[in-house]
Each structure stands twice: as structure tokens, then as C-alpha cells.
PDB file of N, CA and C in Angstrom:
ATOM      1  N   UNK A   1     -29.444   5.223  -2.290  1.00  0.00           N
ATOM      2  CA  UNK A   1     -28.109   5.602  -2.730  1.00  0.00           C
ATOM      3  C   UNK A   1     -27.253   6.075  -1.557  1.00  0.00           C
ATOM      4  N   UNK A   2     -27.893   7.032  -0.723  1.00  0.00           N
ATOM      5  CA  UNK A   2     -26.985   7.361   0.529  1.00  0.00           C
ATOM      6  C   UNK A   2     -26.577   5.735   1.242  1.00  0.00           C
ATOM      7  N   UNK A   3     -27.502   4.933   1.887  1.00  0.00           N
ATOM      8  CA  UNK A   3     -26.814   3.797   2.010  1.00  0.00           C
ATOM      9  C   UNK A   3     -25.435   3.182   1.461  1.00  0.00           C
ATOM     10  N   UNK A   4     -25.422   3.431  -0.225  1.00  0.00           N
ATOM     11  CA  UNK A   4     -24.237   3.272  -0.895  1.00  0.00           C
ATOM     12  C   UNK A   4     -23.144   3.892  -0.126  1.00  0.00           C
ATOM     13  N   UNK A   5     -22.987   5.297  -0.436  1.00  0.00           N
ATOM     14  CA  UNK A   5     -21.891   6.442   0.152  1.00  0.00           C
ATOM     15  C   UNK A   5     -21.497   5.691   1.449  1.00  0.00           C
ATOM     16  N   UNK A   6     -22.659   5.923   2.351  1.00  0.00           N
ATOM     17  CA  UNK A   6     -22.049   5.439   3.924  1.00  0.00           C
ATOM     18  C   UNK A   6     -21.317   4.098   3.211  1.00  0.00           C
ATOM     19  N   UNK A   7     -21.803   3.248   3.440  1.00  0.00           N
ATOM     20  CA  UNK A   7     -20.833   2.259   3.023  1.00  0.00           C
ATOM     21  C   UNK A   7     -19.429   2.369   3.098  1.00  0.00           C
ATOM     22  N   UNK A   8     -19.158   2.725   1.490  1.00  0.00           N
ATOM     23  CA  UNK A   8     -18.117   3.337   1.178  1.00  0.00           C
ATOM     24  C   UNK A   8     -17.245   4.259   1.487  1.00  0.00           C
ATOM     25  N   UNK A   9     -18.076   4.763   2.263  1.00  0.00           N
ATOM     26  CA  UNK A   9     -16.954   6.255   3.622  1.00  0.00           C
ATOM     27  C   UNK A   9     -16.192   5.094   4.594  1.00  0.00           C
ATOM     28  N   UNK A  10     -17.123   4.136   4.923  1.00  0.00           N
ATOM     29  CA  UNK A  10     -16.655   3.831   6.353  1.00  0.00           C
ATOM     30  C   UNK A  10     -15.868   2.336   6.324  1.00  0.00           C
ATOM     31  N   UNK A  11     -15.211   2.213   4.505  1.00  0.00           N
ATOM     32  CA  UNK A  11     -14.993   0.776   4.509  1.00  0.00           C
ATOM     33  C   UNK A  11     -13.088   1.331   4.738  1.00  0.00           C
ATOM     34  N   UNK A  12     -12.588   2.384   4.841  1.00  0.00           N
ATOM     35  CA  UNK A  12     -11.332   2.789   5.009  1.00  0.00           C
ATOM     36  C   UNK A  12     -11.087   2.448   6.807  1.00  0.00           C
ATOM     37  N   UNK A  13     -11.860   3.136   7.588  1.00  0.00           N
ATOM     38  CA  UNK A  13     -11.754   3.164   8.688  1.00  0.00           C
ATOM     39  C   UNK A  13     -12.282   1.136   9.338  1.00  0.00           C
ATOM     40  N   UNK A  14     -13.266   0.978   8.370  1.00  0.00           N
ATOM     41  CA  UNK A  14     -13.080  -0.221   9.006  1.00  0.00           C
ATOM     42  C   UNK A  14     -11.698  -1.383   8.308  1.00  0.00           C
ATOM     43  N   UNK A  15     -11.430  -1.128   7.395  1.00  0.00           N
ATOM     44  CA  UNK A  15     -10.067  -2.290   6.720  1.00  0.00           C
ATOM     45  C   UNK A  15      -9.089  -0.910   7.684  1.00  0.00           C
ATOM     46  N   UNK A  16      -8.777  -0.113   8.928  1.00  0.00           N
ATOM     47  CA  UNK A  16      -7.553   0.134   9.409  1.00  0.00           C
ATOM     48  C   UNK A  16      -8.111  -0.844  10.821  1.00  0.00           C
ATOM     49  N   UNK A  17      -8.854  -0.338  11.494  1.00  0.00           N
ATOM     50  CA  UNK A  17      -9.723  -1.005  12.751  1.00  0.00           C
ATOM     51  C   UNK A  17      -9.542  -2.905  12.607  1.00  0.00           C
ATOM     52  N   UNK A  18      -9.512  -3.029  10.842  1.00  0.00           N
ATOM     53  CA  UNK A  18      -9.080  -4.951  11.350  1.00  0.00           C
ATOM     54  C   UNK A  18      -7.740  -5.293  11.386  1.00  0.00           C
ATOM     55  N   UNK A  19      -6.956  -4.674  10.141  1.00  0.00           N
ATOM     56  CA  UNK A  19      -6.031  -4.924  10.158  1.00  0.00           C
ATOM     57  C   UNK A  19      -4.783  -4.209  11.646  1.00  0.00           C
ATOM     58  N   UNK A  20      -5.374  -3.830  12.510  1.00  0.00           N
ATOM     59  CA  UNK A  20      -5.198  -3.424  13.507  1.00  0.00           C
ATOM     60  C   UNK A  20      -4.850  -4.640  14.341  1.00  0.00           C
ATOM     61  N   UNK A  21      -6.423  -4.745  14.463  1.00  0.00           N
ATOM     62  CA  UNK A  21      -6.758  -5.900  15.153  1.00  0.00           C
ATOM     63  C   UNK A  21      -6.127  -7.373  15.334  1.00  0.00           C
ATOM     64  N   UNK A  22      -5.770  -7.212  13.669  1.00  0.00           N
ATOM     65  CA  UNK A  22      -5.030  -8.833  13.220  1.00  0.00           C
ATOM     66  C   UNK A  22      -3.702  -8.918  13.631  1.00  0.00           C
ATOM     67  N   UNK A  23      -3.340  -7.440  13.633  1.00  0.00           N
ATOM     68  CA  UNK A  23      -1.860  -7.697  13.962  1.00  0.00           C
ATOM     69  C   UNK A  23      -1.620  -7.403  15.433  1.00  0.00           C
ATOM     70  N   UNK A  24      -2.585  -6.996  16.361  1.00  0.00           N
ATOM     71  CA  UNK A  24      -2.523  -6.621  17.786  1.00  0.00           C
ATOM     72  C   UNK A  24      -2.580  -8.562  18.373  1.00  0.00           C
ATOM     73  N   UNK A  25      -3.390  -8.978  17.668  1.00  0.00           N
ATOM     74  CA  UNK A  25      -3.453 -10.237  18.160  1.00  0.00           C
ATOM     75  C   UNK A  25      -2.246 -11.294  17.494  1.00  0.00           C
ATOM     76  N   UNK A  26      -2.255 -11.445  16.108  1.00  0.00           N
ATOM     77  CA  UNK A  26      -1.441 -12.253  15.467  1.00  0.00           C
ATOM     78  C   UNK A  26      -0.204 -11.633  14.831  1.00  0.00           C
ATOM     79  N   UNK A  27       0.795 -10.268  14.636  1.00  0.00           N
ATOM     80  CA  UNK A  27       2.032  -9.488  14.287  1.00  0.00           C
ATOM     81  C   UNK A  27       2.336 -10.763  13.132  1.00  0.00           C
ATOM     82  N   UNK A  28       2.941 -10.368  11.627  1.00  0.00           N
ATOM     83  CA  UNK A  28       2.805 -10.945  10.886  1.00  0.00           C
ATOM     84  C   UNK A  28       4.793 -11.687  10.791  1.00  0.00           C
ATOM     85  N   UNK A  29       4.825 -13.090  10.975  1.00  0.00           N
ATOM     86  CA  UNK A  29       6.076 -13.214  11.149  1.00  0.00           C
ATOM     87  C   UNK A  29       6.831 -12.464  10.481  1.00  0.00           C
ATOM     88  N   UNK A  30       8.257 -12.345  10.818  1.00  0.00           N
ATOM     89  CA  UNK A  30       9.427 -11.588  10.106  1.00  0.00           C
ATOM     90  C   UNK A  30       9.732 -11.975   8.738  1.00  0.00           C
ATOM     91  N   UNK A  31      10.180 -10.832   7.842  1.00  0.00           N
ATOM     92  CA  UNK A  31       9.838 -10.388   6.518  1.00  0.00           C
ATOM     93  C   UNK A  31       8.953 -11.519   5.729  1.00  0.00           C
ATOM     94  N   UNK A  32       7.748 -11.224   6.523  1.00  0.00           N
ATOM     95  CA  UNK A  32       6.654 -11.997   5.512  1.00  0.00           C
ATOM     96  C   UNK A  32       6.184 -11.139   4.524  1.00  0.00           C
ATOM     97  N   UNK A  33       5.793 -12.132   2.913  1.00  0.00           N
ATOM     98  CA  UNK A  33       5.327 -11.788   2.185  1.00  0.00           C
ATOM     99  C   UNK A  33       3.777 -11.143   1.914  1.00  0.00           C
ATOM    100  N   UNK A  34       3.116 -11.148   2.819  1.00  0.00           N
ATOM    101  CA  UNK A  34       1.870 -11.106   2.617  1.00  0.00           C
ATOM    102  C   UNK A  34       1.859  -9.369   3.320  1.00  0.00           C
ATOM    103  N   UNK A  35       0.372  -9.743   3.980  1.00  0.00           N
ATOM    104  CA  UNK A  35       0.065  -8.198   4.519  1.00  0.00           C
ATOM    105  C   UNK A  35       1.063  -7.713   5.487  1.00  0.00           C
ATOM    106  N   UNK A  36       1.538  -7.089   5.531  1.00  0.00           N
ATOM    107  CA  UNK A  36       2.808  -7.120   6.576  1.00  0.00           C
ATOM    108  C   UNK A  36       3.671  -4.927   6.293  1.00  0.00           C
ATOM    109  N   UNK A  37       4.128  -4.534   7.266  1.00  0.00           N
ATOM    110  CA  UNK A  37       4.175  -3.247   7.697  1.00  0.00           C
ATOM    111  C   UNK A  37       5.942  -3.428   6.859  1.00  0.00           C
ATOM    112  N   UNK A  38       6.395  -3.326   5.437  1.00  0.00           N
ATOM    113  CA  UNK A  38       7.793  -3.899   5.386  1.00  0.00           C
ATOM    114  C   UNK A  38       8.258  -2.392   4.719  1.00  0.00           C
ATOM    115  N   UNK A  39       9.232  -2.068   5.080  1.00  0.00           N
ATOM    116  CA  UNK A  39      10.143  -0.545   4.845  1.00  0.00           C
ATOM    117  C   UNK A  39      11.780  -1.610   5.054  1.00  0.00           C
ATOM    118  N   UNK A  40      12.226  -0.910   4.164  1.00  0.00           N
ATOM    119  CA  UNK A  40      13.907  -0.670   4.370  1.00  0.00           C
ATOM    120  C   UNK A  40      14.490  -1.263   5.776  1.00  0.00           C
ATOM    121  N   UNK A  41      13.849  -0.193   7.088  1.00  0.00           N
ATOM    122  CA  UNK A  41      14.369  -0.407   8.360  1.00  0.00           C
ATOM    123  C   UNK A  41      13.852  -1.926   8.561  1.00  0.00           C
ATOM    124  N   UNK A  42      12.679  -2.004   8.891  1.00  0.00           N
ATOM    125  CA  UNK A  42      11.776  -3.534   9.474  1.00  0.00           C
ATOM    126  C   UNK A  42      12.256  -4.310   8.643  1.00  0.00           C
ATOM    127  N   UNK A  43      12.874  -4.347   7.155  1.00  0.00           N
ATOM    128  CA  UNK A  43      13.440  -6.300   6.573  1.00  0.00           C
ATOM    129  C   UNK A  43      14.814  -6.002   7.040  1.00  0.00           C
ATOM    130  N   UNK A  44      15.472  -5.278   7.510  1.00  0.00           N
ATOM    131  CA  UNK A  44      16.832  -5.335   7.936  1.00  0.00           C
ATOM    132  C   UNK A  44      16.648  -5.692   9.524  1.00  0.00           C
ATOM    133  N   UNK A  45      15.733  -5.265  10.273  1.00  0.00           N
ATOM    134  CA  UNK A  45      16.101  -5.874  11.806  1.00  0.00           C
ATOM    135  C   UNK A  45      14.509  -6.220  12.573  1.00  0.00           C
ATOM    136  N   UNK A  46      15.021  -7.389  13.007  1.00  0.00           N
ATOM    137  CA  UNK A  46      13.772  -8.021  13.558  1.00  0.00           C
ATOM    138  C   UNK A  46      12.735  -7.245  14.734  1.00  0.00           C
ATOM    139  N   UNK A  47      13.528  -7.068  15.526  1.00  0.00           N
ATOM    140  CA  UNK A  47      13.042  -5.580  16.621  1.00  0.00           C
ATOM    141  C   UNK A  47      12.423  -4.566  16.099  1.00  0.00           C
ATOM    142  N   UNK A  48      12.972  -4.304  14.861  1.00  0.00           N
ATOM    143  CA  UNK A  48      11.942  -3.168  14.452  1.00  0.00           C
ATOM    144  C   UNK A  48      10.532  -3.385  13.496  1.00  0.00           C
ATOM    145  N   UNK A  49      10.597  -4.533  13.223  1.00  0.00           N
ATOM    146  CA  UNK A  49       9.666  -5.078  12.687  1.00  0.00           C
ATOM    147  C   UNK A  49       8.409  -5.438  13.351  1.00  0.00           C
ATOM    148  N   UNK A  50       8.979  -6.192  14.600  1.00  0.00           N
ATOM    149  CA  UNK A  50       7.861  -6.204  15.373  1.00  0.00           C
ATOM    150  C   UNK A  50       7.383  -4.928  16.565  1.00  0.00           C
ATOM    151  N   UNK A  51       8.476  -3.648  16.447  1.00  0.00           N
ATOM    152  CA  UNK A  51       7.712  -2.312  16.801  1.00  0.00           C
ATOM    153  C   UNK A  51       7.095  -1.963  16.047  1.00  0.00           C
ATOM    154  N   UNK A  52       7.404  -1.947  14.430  1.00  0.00           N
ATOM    155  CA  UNK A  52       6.677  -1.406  13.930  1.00  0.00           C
ATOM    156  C   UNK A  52       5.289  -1.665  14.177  1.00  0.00           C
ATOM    157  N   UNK A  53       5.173  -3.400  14.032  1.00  0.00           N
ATOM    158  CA  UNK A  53       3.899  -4.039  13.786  1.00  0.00           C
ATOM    159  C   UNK A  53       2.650  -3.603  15.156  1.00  0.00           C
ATOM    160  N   UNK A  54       3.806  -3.572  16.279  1.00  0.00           N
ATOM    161  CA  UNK A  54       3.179  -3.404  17.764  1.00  0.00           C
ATOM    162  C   UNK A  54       2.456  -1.958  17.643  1.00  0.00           C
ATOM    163  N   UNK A  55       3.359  -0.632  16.921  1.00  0.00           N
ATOM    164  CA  UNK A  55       2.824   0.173  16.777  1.00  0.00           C
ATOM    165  C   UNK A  55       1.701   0.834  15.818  1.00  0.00           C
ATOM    166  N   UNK A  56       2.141   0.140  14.721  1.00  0.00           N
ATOM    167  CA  UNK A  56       1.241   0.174  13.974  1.00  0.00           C
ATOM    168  C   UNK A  56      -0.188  -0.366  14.479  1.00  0.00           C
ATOM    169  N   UNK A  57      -0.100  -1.200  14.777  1.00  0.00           N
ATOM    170  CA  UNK A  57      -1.467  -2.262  15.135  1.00  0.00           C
ATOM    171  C   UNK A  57      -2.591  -1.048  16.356  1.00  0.00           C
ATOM    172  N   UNK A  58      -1.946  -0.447  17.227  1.00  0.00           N
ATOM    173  CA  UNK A  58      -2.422   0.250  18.107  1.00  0.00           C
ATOM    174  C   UNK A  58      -2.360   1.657  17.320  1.00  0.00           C
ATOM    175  N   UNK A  59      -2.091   2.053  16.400  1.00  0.00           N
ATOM    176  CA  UNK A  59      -2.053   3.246  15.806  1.00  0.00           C
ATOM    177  C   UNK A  59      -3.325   3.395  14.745  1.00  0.00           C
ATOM    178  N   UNK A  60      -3.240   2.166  14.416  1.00  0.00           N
ATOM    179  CA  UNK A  60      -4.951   1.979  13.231  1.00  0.00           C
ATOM    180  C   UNK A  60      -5.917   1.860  13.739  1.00  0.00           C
ATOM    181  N   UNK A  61      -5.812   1.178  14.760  1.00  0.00           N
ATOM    182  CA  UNK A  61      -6.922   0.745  15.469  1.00  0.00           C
ATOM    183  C   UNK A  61      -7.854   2.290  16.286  1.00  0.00           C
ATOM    184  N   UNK A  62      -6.693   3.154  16.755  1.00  0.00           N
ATOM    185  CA  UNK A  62      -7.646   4.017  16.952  1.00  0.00           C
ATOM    186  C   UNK A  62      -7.734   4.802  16.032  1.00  0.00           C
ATOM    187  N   UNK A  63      -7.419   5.354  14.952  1.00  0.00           N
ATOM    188  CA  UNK A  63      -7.384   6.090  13.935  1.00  0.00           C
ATOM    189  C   UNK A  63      -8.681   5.218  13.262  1.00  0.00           C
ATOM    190  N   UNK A  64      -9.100   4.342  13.307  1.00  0.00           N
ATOM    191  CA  UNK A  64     -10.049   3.459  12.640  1.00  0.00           C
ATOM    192  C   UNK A  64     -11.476   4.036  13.426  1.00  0.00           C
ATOM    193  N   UNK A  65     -11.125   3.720  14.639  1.00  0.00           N
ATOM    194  CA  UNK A  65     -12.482   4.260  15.177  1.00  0.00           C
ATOM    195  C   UNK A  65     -12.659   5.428  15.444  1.00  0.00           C
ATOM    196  N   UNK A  66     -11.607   6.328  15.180  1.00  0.00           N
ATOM    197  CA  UNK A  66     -11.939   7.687  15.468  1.00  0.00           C
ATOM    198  C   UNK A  66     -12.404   8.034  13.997  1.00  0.00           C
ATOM    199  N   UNK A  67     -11.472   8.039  13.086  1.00  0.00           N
ATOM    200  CA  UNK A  67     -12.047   8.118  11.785  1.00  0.00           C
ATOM    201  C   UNK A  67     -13.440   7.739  11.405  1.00  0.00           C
ATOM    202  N   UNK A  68     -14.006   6.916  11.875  1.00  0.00           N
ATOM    203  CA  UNK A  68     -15.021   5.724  11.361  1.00  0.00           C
ATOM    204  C   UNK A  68     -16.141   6.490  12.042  1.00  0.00           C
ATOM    205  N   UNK A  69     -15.832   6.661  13.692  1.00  0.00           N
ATOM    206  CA  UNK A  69     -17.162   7.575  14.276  1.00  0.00           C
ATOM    207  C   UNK A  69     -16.813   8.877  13.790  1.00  0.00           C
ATOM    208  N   UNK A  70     -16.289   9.608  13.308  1.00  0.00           N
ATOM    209  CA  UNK A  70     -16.427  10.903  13.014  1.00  0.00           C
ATOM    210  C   UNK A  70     -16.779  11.053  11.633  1.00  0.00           C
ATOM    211  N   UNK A  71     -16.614  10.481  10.467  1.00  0.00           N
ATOM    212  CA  UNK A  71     -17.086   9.781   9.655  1.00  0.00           C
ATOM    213  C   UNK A  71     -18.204   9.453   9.004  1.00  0.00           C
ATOM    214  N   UNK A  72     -18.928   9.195   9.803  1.00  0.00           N
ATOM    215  CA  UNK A  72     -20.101   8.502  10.307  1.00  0.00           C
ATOM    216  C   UNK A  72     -21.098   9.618  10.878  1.00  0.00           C
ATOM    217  N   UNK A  73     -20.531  10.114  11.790  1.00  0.00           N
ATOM    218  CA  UNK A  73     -21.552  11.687  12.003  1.00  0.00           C
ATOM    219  C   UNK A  73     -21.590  12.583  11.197  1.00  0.00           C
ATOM    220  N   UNK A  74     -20.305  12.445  10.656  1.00  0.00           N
ATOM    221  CA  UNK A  74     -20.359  13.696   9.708  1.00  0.00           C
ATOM    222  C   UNK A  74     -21.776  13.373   8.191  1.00  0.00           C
ATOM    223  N   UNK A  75     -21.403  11.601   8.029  1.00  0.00           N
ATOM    224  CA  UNK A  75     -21.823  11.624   7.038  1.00  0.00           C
ATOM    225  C   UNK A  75     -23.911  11.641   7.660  1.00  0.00           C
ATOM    226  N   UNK A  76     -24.217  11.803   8.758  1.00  0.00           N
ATOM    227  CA  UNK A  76     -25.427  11.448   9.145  1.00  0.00           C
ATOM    228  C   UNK A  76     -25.603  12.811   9.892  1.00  0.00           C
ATOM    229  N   UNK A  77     -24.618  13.824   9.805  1.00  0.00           N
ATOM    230  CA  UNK A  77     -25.145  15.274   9.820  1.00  0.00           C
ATOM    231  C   UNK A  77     -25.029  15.852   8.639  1.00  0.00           C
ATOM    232  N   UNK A  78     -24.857  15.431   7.499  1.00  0.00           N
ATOM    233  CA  UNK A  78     -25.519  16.048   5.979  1.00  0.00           C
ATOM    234  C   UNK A  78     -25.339  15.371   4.980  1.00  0.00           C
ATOM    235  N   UNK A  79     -26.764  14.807   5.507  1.00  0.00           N
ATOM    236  CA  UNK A  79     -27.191  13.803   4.722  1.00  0.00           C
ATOM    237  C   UNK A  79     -27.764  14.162   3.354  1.00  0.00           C
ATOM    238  N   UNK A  80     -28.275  15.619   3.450  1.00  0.00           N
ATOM    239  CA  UNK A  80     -29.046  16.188   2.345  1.00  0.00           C
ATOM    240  C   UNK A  80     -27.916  16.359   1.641  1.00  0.00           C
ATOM    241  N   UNK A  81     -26.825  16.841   1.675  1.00  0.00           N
ATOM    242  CA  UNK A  81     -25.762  16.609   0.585  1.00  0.00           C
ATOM    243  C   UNK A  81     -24.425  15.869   0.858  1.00  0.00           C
ATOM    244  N   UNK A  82     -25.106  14.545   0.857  1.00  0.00           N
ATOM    245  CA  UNK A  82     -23.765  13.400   0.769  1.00  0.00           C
ATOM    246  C   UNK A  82     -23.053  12.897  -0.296  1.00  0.00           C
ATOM    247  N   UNK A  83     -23.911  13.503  -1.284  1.00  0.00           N
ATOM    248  CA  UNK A  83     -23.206  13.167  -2.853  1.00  0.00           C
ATOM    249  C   UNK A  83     -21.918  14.391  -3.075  1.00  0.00           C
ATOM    250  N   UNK A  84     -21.966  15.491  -2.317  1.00  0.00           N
ATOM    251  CA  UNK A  84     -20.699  16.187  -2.437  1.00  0.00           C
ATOM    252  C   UNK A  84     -20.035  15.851  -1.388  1.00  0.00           C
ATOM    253  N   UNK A  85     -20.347  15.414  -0.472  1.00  0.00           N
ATOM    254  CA  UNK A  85     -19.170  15.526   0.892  1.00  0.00           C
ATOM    255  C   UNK A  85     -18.146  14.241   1.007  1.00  0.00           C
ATOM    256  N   UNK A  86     -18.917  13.329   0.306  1.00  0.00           N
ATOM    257  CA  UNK A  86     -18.829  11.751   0.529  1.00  0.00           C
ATOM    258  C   UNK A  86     -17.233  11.771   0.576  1.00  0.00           C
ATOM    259  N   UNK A  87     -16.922  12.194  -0.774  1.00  0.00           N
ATOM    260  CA  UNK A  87     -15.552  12.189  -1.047  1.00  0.00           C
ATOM    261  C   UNK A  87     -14.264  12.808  -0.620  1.00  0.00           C
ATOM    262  N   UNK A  88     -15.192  14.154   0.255  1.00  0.00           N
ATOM    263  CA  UNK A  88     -14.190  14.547   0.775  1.00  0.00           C
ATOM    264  C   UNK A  88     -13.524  13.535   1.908  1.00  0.00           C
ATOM    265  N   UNK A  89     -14.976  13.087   2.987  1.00  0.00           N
ATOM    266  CA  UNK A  89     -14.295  12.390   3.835  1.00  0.00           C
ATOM    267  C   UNK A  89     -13.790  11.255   3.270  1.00  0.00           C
ATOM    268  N   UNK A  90     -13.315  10.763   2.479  1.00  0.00           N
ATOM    269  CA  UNK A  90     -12.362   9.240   1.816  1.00  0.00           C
ATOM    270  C   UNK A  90     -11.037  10.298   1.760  1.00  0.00           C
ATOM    271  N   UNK A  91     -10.708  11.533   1.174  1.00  0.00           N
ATOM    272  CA  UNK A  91      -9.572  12.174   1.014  1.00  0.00           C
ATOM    273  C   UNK A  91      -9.036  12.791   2.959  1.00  0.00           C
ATOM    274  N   UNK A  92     -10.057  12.828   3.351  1.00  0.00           N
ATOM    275  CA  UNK A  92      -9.457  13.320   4.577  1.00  0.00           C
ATOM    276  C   UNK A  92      -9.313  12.014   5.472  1.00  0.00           C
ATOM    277  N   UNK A  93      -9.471  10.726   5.330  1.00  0.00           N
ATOM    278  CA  UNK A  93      -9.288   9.385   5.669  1.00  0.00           C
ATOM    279  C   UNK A  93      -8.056   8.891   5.176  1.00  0.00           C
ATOM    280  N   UNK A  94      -7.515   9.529   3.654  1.00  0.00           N
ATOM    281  CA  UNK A  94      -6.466   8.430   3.344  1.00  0.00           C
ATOM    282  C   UNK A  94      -5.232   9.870   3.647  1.00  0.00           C
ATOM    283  N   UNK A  95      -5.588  10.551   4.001  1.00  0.00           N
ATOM    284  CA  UNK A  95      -4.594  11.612   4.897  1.00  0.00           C
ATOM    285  C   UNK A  95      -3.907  10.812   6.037  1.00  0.00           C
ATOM    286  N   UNK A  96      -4.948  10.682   6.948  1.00  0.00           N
ATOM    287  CA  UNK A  96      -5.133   9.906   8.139  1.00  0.00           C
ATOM    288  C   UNK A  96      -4.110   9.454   8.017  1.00  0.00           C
ATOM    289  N   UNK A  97      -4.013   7.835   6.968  1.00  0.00           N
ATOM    290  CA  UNK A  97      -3.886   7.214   7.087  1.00  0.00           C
ATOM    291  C   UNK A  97      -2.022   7.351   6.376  1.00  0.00           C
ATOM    292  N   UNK A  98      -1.876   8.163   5.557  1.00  0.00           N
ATOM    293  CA  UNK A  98      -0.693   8.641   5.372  1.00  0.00           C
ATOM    294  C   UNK A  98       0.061   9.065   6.124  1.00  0.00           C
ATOM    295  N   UNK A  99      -0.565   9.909   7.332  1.00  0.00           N
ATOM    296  CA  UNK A  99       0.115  10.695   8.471  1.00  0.00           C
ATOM    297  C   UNK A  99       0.657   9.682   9.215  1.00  0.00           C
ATOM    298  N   UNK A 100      -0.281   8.226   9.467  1.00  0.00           N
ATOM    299  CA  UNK A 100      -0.185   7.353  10.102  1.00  0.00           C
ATOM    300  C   UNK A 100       1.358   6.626  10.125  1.00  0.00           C
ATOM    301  N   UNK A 101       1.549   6.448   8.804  1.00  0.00           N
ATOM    302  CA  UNK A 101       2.322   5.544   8.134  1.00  0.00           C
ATOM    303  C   UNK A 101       3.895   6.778   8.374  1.00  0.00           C
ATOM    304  N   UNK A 102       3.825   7.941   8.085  1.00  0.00           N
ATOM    305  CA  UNK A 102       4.842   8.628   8.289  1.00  0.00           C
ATOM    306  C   UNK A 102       5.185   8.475   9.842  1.00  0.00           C
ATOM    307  N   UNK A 103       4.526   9.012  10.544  1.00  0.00           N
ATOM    308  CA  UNK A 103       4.361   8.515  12.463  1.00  0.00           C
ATOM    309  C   UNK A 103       5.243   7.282  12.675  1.00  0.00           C
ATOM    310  N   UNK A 104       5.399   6.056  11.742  1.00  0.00           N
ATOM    311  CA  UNK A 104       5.354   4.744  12.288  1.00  0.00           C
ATOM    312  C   UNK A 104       6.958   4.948  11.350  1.00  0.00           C
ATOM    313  N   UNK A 105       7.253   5.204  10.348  1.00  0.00           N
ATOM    314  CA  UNK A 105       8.296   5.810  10.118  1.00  0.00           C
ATOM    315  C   UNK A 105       9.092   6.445  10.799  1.00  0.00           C
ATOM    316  N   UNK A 106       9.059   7.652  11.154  1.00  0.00           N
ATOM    317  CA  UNK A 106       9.949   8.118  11.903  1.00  0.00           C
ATOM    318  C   UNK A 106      10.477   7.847  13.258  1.00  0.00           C
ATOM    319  N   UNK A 107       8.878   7.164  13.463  1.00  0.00           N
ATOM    320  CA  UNK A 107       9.181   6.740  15.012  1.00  0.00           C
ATOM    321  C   UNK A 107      10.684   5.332  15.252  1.00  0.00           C
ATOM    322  N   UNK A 108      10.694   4.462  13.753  1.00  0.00           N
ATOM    323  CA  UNK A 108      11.546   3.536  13.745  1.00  0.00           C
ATOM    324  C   UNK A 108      12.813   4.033  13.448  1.00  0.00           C
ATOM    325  N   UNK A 109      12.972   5.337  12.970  1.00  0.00           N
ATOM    326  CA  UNK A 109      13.971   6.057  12.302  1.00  0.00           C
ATOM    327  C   UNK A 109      14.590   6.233  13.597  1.00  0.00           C
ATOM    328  N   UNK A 110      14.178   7.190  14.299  1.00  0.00           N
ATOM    329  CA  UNK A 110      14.270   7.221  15.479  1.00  0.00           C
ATOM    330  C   UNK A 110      15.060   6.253  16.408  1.00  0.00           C
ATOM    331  N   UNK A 111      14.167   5.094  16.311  1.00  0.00           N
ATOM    332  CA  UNK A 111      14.653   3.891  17.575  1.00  0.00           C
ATOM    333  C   UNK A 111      15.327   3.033  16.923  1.00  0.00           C
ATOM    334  N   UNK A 112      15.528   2.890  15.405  1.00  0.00           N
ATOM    335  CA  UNK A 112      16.426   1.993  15.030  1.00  0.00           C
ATOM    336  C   UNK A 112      17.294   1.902  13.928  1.00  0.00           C
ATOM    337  N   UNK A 113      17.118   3.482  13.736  1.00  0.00           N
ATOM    338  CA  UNK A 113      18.212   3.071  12.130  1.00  0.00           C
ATOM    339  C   UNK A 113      19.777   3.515  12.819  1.00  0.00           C
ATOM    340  N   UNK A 114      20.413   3.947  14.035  1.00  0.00           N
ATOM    341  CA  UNK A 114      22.082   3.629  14.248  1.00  0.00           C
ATOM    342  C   UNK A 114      22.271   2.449  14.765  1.00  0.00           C
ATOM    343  N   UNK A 115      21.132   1.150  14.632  1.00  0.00           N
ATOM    344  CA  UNK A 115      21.190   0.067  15.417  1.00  0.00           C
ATOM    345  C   UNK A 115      22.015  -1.001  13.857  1.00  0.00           C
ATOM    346  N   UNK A 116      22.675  -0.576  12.858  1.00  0.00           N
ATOM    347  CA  UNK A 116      22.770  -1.198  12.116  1.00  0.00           C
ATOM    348  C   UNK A 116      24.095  -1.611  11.935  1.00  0.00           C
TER     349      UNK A 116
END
């Protein structure tokens, strides 16, 4: 069953670590429908779309592996009670990952919303 938990702790940090990845290498064309970083600012201007994406992409990626190895120790330094902790670390992961998304926000707020 612990096998299960790990799993499941570390499938947040790894879906930020790819989708990182996908967009460090491939940035998803402008206002695409699919997986794609889209706010208000980024479908109104192309520049910020692909900061966002530039930043974003380098912003998950380490938040992925920092999350993922810390994560990961935590969950393999108490192991004897992983059925209570499990969950905390998924709530302190999708923090992360909220903080993340505000970061990548403001940062465009910032560099591009009097560009309109």
C-alpha cells in the first residue's frame, strides 16, 4: 500500500517537471486550444504568451523537482505513518503550484498589461 501513496505524492511534481519540459522544448503556439498557459493578458498579446510559456516552463520544472525530491524524502522519512502524511504533502504541492501560477501572473501584469 505505501508503494500506492508514493506513487500518488509524486505524480503532481512529476505532471509539473513534464509539462515543463514540453513547453521548454516545444511553447504551445499562440492562443492554442489545448494544454496551453491562457489568462486574459497571454490571448490578448503574443509576447506575453510566449513569456508566460518561457516562464512558466522554467518555473515547473524546478518546482517539480524540488517538490518531487522533497516529497519523496519526506515520504521515505515516515514511512511508518504515510497513511496520515500522504495527503498533506498533495495539499502542500498544489500550494506550490498555486503560488506558481500567481508568480507567472503578476510577473505578466507587470511586463505587459500598459502594453495594450
Amino acid at each position: 500500500m505505501y508503494e500506492i501513496y508514493f506513487s500518488i505524492v509524486m505524480l503532481a511534481p512529476a505532471a509539473m517537471l513534464i509539462v515543463g519540459l514540453m513547453w521548454k522544448i516545444s511553447p504551445p503556439p499562440y492562443q492554442s486550444k489545448g494544454l496551453a498557459y491562457s489568462t486574459e493578458i497571454t490571448r490578448k498579446n503574443p509576447d506575453a504568451w510566449a513569456a508566460a510559456h518561457r516562464h512558466c516552463a522554467r518555473l515547473w520544472m524546478r518546482t517539480g523537482i524540488i517538490s518531487g525530491g522533497a516529497s519523496a524524502f519526506l515520504m521515505i522519512l515516515f514511512k511508518e505513518n504515510y497513511s496520515v502524511f500522504w495527503m498533506w504533502l498533495i495539499v502542500g504541492q498544489m500550494a506550490l503550484f498555486c503560488v506558481s501560477v500567481f508568480m507567472i501572473d503578476l510577473l505578466l501584469k507587470n511586463q505587459f498589461d500598459g502594453d495594450q
